[in-house]
Protein backbone atom coordinates (compact mmCIF):
# COMPACT_ATOMS: atom_id res chain seq x y z
CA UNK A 1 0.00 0.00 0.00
CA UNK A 2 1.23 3.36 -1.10
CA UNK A 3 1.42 6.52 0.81
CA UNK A 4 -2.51 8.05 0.53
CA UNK A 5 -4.33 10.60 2.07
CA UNK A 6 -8.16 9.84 2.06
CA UNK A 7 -11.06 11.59 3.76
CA UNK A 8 -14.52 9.60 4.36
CA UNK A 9 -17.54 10.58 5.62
CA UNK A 10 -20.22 8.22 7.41
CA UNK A 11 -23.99 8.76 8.90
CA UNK A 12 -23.95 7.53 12.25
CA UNK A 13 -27.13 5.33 12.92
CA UNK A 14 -27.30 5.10 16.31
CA UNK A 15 -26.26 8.57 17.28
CA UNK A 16 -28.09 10.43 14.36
CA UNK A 17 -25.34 12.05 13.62
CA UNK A 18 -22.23 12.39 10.96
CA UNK A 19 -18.92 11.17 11.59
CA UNK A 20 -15.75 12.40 8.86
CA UNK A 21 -12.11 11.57 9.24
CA UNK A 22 -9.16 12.71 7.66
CA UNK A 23 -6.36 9.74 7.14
CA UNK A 24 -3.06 9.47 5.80
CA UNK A 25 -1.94 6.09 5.25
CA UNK A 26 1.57 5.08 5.32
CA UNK A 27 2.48 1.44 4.48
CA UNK A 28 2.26 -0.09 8.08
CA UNK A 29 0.58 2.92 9.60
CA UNK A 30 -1.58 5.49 9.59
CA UNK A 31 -2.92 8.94 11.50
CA UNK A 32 -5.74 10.39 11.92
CA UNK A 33 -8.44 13.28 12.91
CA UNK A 34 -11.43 13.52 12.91
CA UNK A 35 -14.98 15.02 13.86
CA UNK A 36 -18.23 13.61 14.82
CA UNK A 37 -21.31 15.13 15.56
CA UNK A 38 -24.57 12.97 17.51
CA UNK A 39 -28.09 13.67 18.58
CA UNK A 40 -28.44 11.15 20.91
CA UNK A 41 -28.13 10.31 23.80
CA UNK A 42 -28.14 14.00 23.88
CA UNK A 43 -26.85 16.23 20.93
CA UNK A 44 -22.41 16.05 21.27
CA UNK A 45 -19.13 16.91 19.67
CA UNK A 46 -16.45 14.93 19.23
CA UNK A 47 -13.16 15.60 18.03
CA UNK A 48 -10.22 13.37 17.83
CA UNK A 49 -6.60 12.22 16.90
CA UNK A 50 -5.57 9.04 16.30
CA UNK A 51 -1.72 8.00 16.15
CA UNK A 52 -0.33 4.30 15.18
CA UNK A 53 2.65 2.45 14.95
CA UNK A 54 4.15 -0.45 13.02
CA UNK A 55 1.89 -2.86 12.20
CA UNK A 56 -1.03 -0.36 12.93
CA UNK A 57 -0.46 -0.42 16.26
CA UNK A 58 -2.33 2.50 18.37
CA UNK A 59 0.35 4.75 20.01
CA UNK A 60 -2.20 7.64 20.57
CA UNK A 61 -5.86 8.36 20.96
CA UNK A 62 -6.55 12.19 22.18
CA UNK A 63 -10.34 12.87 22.01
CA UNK A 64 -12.42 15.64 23.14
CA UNK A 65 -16.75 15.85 23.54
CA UNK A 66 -18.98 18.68 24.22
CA UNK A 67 -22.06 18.68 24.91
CA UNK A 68 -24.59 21.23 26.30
CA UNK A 69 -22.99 21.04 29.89
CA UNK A 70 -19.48 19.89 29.70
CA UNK A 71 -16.71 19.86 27.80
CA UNK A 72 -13.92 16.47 28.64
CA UNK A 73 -11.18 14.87 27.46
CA UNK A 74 -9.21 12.05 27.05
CA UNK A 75 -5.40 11.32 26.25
CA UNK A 76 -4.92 7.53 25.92
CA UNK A 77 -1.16 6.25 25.17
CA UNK A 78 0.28 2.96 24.31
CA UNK A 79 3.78 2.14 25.17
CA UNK A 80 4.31 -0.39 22.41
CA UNK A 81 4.94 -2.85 25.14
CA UNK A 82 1.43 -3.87 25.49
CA UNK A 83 1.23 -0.95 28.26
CA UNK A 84 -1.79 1.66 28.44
CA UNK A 85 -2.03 4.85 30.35
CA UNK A 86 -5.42 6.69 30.10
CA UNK A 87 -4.71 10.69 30.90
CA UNK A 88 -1.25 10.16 32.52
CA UNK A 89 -2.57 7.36 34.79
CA UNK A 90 -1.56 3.04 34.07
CA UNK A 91 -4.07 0.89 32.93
CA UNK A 92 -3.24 -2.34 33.76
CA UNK A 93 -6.50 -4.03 32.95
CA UNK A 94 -5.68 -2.55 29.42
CA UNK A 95 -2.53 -4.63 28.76
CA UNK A 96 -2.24 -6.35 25.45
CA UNK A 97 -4.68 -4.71 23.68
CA UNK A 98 -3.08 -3.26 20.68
CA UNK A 99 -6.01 -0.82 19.31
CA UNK A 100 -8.46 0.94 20.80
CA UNK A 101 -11.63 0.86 19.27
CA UNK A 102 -13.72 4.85 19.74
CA UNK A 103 -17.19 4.54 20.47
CA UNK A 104 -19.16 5.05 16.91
CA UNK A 105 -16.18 5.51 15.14
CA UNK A 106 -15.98 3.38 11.75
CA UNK A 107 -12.22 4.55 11.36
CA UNK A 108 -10.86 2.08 14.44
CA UNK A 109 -11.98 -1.06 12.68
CA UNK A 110 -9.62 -0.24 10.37
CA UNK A 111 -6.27 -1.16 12.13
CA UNK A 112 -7.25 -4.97 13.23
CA UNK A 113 -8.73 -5.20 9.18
CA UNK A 114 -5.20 -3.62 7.87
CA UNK A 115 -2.77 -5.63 10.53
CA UNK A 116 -4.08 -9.05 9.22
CA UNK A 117 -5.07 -8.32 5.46
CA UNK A 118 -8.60 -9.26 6.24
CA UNK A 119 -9.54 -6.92 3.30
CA UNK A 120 -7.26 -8.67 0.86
CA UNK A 121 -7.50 -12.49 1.81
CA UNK A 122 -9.50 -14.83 4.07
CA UNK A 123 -7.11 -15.66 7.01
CA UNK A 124 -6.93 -19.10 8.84
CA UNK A 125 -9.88 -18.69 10.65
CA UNK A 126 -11.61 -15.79 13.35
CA UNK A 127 -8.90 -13.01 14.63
CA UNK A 128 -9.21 -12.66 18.11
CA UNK A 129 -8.54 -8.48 19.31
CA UNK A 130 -8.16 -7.43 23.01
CA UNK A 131 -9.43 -3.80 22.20
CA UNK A 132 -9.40 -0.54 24.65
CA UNK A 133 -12.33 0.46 24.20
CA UNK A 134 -13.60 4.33 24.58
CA UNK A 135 -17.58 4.95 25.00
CA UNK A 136 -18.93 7.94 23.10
CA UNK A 137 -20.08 10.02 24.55
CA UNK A 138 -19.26 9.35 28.20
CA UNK A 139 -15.15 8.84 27.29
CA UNK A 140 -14.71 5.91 29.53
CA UNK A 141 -12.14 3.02 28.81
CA UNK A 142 -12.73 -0.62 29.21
CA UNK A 143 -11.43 -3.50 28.01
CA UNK A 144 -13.07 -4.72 25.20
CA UNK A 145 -12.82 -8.49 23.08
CA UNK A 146 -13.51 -8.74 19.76
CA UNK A 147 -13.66 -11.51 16.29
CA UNK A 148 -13.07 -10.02 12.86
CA UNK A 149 -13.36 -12.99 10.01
CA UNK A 150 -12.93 -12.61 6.44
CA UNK A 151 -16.48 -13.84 5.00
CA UNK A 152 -15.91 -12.38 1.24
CA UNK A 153 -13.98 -10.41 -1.43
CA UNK A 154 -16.64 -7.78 -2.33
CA UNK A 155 -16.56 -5.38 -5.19
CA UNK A 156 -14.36 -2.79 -3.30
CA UNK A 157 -13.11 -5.23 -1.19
CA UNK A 158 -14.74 -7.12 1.61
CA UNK A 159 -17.04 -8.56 3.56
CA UNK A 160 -15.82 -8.90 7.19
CA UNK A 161 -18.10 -10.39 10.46
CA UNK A 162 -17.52 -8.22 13.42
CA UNK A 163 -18.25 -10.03 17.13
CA UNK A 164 -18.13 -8.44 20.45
CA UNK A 165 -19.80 -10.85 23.17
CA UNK A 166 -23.84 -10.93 21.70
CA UNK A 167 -23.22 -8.71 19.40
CA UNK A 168 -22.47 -9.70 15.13
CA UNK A 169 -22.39 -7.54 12.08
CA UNK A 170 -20.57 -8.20 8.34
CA UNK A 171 -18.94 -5.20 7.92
CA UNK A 172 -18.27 -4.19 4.23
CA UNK A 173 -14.75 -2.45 3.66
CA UNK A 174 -12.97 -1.25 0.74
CA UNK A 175 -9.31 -1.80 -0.69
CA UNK A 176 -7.80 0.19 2.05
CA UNK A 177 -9.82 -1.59 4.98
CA UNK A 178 -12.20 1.30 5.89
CA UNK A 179 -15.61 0.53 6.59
CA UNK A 180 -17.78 1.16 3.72
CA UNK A 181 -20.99 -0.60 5.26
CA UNK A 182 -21.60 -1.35 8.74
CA UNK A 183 -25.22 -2.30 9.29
CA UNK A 184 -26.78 -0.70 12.18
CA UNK A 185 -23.68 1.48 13.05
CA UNK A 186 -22.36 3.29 9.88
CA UNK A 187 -22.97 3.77 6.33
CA UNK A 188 -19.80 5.66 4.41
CA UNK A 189 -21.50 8.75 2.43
CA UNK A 190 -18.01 9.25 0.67
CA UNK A 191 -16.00 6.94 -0.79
């Protein structure tokens, strides 16, 4: 993968709101920012940068929401050792995770999709993820565990199932692994 810069848009389902990011892709990484606006549970803000490493590993997620009454923050950091602090302080029940996954954000499916070519190829079987995961628009972090299998090439690229304890969706994403289609979360308004 070459050295692109793409901006994509999405309608947020569940929030009834807009989401749009701003990537540049390097070939094992990629940074981001982006913007996010919700209705519901009450109407929000959210900014946010997104920082990863080798292998599309997260190094940094800073993210900001405002809402009618408060304005907070968040700074979470990964060591590259498997080590998490969230705003300065450690995270131990956060070790070994590798991405964190926002809260309504179709961008952070993207690094477990790129990491294992699950856009390109079916794998051996389900990839497991140990996510830390960020609610929207509340900004806690938990721990979070998570399936992505290659069902499909598709005609931009592919259909992936998504699995986080009850909950399943096939994911559509394109050539670069960003989600195109996922049902009940996301729909991409630019491609």
């Amino acid at each position: 993968m070459s050295t692109a810069s793409i901006t994509r848009t999405w309608e947020i389902l569940p929030a009834r709101g807009y989401s749009t990011a701003w990537v540049d892709f390097a070939p094992d990484s990629l940074s981001a920012r982006g913007r996010a606006v919700g209705l519901l549970p009450e109407p929000y803000w959210v900014s946010y940068e997104l920082e990863t490493t080798g292998g599309y590993v997260t190094t940094r997620l800073g993210v900001s929401v405002e809402t009618a009454t408060s304005t907070e923050s968040l700074e979470l950091r990964h060591d590259g050792e498997g080590r998490w602090t969230v705003n300065g302080a450690e995270r131990p029940d956060l070790d070994g995770a590798l991405d964190c996954d926002l809260g309504l954000c179709p961008l952070t499916n993207t690094m477990p999709v790129l990491r294992h070519a699950l856009h390109r190829k079916p794998g051996p079987g389900p990839e497991l993820f140990t996510m830390a995961w960020v609610s929207v628009p509340e900004l806690t972090v938990s721990l979070n565990r998570q399936t992505y299998t290659h069902l499909a090439r598709a005609e931009h690229g592919a259909r992936i199932r998504y699995r986080s304890g009850d909950f399943q969706s096939d994911i559509e994403v394109d050539d670069r692994g960003m989600v195109l289609d996922y049902p009940s979360l996301a729909t991409a308004l630019t491609r």
